[in-house]
N, C-alpha and C. Protein backbone atom coordinates (compact mmCIF):
# COMPACT_ATOMS: atom_id res chain seq x y z
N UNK A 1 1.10 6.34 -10.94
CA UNK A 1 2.12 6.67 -9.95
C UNK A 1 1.42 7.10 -8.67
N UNK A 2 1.79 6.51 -7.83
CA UNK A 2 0.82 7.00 -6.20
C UNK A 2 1.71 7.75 -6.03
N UNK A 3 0.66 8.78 -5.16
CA UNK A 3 1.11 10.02 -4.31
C UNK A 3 2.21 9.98 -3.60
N UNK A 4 3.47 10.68 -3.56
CA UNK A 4 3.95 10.52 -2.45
C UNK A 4 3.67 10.93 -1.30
N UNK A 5 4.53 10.91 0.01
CA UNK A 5 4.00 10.88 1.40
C UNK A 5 5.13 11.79 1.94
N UNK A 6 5.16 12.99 2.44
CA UNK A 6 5.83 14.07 3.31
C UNK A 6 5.92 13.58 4.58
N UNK A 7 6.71 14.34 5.28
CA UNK A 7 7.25 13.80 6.79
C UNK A 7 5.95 14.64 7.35
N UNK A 8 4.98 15.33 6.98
CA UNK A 8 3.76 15.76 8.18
C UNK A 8 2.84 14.47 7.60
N UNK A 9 2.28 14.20 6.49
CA UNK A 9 1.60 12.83 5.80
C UNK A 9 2.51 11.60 7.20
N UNK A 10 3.67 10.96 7.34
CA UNK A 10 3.70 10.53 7.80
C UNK A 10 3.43 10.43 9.65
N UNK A 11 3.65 11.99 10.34
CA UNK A 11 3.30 12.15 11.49
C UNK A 11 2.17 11.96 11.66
N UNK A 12 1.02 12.27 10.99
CA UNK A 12 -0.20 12.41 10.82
C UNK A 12 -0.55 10.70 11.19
N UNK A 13 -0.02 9.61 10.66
CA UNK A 13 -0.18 8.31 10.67
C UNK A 13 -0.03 8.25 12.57
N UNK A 14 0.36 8.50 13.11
CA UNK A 14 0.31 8.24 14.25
C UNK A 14 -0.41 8.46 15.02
N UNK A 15 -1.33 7.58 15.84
CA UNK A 15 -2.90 7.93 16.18
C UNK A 15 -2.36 9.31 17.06
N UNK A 16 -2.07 9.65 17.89
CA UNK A 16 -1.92 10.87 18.42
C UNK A 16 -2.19 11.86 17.53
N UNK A 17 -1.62 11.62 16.54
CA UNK A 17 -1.83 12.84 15.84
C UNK A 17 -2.98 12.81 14.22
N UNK A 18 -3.57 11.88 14.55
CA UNK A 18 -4.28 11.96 13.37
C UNK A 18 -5.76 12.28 13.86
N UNK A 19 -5.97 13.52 13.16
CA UNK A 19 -7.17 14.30 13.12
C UNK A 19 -8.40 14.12 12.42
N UNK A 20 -8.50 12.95 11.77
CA UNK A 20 -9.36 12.74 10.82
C UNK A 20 -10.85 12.26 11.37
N UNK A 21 -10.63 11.97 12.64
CA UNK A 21 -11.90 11.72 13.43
C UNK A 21 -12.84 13.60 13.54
N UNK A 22 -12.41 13.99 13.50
CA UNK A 22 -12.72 15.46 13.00
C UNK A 22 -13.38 15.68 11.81
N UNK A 23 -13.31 15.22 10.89
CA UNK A 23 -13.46 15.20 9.60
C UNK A 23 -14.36 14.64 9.01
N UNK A 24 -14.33 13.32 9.55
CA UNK A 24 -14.59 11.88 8.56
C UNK A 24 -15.33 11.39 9.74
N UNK A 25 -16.42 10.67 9.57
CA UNK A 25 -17.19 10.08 10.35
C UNK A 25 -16.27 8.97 10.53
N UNK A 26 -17.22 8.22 11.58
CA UNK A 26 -16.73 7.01 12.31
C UNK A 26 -15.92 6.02 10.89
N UNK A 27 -14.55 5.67 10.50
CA UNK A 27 -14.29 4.70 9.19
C UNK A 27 -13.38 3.92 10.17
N UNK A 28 -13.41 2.03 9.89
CA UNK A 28 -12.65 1.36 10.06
C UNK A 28 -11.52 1.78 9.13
N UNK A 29 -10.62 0.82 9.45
CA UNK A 29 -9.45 1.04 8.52
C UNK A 29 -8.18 0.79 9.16
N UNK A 30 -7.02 0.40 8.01
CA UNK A 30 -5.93 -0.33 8.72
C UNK A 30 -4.63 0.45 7.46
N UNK A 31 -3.80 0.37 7.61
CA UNK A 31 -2.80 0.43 7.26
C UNK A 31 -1.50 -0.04 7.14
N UNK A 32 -0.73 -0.25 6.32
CA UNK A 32 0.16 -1.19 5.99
C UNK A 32 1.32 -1.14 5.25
N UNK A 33 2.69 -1.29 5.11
CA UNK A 33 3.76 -1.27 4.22
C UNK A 33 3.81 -2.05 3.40
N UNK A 34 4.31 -1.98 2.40
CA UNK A 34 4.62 -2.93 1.45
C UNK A 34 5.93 -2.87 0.41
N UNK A 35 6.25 -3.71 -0.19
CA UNK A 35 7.79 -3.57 -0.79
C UNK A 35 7.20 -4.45 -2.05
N UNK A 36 5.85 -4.15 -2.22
CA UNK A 36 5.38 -4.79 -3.47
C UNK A 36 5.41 -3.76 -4.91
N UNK A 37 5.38 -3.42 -6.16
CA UNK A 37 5.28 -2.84 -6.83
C UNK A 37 3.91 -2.56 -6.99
N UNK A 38 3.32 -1.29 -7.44
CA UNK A 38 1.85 -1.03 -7.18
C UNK A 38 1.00 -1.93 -7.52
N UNK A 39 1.24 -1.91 -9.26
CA UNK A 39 0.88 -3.02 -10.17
C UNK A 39 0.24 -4.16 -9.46
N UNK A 40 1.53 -4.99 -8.26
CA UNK A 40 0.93 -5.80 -7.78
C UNK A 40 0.53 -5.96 -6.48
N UNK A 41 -0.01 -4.59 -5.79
CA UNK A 41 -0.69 -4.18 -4.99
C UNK A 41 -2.23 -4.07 -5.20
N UNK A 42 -2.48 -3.73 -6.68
CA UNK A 42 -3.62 -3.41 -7.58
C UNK A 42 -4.21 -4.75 -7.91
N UNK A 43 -3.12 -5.38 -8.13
CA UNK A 43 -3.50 -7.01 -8.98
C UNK A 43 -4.13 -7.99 -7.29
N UNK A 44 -3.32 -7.96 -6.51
CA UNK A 44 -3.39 -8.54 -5.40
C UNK A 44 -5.41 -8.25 -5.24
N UNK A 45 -5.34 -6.87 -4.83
CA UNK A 45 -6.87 -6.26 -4.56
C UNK A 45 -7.82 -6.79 -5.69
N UNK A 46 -7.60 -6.90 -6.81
CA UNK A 46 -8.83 -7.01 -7.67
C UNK A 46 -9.09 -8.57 -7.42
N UNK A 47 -7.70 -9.41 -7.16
CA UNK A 47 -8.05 -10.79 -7.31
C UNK A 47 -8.54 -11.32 -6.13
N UNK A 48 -8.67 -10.56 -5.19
CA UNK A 48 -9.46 -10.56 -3.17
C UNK A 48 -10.87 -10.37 -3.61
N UNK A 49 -10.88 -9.14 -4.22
CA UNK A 49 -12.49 -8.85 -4.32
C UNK A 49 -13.57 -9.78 -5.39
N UNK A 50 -12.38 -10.48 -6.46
CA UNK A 50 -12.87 -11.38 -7.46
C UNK A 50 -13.42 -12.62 -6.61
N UNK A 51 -12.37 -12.95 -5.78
CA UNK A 51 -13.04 -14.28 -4.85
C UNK A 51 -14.02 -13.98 -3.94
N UNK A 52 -14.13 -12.86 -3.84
CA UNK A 52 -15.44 -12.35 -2.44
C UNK A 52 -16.85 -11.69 -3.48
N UNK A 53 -16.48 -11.51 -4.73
CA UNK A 53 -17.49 -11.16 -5.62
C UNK A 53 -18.13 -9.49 -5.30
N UNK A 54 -16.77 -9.15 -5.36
CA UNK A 54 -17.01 -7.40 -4.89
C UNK A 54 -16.40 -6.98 -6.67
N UNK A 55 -17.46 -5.51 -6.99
CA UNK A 55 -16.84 -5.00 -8.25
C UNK A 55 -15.78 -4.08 -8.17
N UNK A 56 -14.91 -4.24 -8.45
CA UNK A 56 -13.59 -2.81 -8.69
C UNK A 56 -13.99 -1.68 -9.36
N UNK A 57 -13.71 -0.33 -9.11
CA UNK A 57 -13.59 0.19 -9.66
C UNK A 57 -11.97 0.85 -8.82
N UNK A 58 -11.64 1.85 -10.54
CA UNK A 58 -10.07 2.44 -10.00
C UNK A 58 -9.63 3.39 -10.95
N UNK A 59 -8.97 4.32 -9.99
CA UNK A 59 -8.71 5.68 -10.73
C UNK A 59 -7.10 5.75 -10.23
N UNK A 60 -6.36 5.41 -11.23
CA UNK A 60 -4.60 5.86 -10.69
C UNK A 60 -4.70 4.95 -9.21
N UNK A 61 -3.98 5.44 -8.43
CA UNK A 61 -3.96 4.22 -7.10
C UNK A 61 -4.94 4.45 -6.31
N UNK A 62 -5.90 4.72 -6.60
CA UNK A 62 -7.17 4.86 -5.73
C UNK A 62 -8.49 3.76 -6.07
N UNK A 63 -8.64 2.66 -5.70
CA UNK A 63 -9.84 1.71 -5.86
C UNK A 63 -11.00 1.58 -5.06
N UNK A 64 -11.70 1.63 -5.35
CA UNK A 64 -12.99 1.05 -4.31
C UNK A 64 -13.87 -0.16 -4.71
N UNK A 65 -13.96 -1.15 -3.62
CA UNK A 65 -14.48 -2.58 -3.96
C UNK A 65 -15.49 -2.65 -3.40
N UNK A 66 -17.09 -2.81 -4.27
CA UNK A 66 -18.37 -2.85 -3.79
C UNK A 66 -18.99 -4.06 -3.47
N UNK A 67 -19.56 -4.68 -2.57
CA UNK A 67 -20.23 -6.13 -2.55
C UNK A 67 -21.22 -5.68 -3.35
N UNK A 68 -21.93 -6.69 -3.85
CA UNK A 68 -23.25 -6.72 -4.50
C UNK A 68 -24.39 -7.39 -3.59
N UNK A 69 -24.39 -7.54 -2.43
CA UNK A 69 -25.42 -7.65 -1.88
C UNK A 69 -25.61 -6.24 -1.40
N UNK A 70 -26.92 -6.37 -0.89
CA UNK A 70 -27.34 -5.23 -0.27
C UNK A 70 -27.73 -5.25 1.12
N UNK A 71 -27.36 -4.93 2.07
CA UNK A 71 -27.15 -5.06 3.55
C UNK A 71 -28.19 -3.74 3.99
N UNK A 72 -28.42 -3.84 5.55
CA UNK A 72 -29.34 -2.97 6.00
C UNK A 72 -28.96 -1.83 5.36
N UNK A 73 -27.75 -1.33 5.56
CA UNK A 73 -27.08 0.43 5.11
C UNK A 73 -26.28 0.08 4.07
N UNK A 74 -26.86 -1.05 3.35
CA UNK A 74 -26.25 -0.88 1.91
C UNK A 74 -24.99 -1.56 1.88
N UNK A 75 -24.73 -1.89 0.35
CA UNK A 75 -23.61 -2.10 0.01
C UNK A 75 -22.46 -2.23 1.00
N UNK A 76 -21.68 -3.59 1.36
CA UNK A 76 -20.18 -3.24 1.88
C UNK A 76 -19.16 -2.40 0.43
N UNK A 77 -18.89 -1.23 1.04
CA UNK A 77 -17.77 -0.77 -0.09
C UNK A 77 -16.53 -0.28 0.55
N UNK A 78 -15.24 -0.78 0.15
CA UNK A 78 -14.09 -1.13 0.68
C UNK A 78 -12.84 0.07 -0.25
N UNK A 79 -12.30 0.96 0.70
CA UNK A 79 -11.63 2.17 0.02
C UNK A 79 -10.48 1.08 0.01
N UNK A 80 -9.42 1.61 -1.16
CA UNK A 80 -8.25 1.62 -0.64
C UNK A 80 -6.98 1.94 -1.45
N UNK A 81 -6.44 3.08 -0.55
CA UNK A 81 -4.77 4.08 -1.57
C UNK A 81 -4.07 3.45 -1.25
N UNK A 82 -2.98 3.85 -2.19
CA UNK A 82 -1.78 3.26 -2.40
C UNK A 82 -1.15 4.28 -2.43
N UNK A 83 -0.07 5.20 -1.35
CA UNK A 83 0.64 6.10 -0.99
C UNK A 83 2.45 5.46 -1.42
N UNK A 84 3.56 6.34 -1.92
CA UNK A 84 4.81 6.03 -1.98
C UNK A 84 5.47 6.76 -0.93
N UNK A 85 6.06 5.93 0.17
CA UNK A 85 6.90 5.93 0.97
C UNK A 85 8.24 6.41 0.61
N UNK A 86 8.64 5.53 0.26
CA UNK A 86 9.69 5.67 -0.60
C UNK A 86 9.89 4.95 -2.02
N UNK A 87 10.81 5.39 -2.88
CA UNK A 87 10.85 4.44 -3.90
C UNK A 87 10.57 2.73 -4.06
N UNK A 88 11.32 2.22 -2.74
CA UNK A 88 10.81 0.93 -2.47
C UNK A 88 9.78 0.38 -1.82
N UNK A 89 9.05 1.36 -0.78
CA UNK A 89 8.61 0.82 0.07
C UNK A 89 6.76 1.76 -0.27
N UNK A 90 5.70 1.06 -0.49
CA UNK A 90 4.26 1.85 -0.66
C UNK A 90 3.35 1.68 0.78
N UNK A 91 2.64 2.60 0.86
CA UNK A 91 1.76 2.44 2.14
C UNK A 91 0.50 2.32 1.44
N UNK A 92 -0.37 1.25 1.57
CA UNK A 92 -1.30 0.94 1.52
C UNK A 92 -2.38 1.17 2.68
N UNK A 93 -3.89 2.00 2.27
CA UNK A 93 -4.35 2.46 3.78
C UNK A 93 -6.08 1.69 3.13
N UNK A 94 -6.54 1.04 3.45
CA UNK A 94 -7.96 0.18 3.56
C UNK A 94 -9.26 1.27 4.26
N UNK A 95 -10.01 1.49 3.84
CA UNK A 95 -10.79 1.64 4.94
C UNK A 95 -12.40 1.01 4.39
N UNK A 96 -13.61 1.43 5.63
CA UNK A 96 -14.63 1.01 5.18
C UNK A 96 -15.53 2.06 4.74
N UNK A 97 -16.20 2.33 3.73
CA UNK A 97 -16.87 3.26 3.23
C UNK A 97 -18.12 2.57 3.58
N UNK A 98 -18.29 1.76 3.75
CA UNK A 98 -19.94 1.91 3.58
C UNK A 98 -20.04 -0.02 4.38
N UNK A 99 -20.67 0.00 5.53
CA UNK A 99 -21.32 -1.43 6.55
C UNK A 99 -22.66 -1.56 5.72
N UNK A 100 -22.51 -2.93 5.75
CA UNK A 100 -23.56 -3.87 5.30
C UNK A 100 -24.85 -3.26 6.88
């Protein structure tokens, strides 16, 4: 079951107000809605990283997808939650953990 998302979780989404550059070093990253069921939010991701030959790992809605090459700073490794919006609707948020 993904986390749900509070009305400050959602203000926070709005670059004005998101503080995480504070926090968190420099991370790409994108964000996104979806009206998919997690399941196949989860299924979608493993079968992206299967064709790009990245390994899954995953804990509840939290995955991270590793390349297996090894790049100057290592590994590309690819975050990505799965937040509940609402009953119908999940926010999916990507980011980059780790540049080739």
């Amino acid at each position: 079951m993904p986390a749900s998302l509070n009305a400050f979780d959602i203000i926070s989404f709005s670059r004005g107000f998101d503080l995480s550059g504070l926090f968190e070093k420099g991370t790409d990253g994108a964000r996104f809605v979806s009206g998919a069921h997690v399941s196949n939010i989860i299924s979608k991701l493993e079968e992206i990283a299967k064709v790009v030959s990245f390994s899954v790992r995953k804990k509840d809605c939290i995955m991270s997808l590793e390349g297996s090459r090894e790049g100057v700073k290592g590994p590309l490794t690819i975050a990505a939650e799965i937040f509940e919006l609402t009953p119908s609707l999940r926010v999916v948020e990507v980011k980059n953990e780790g540049i080739e």
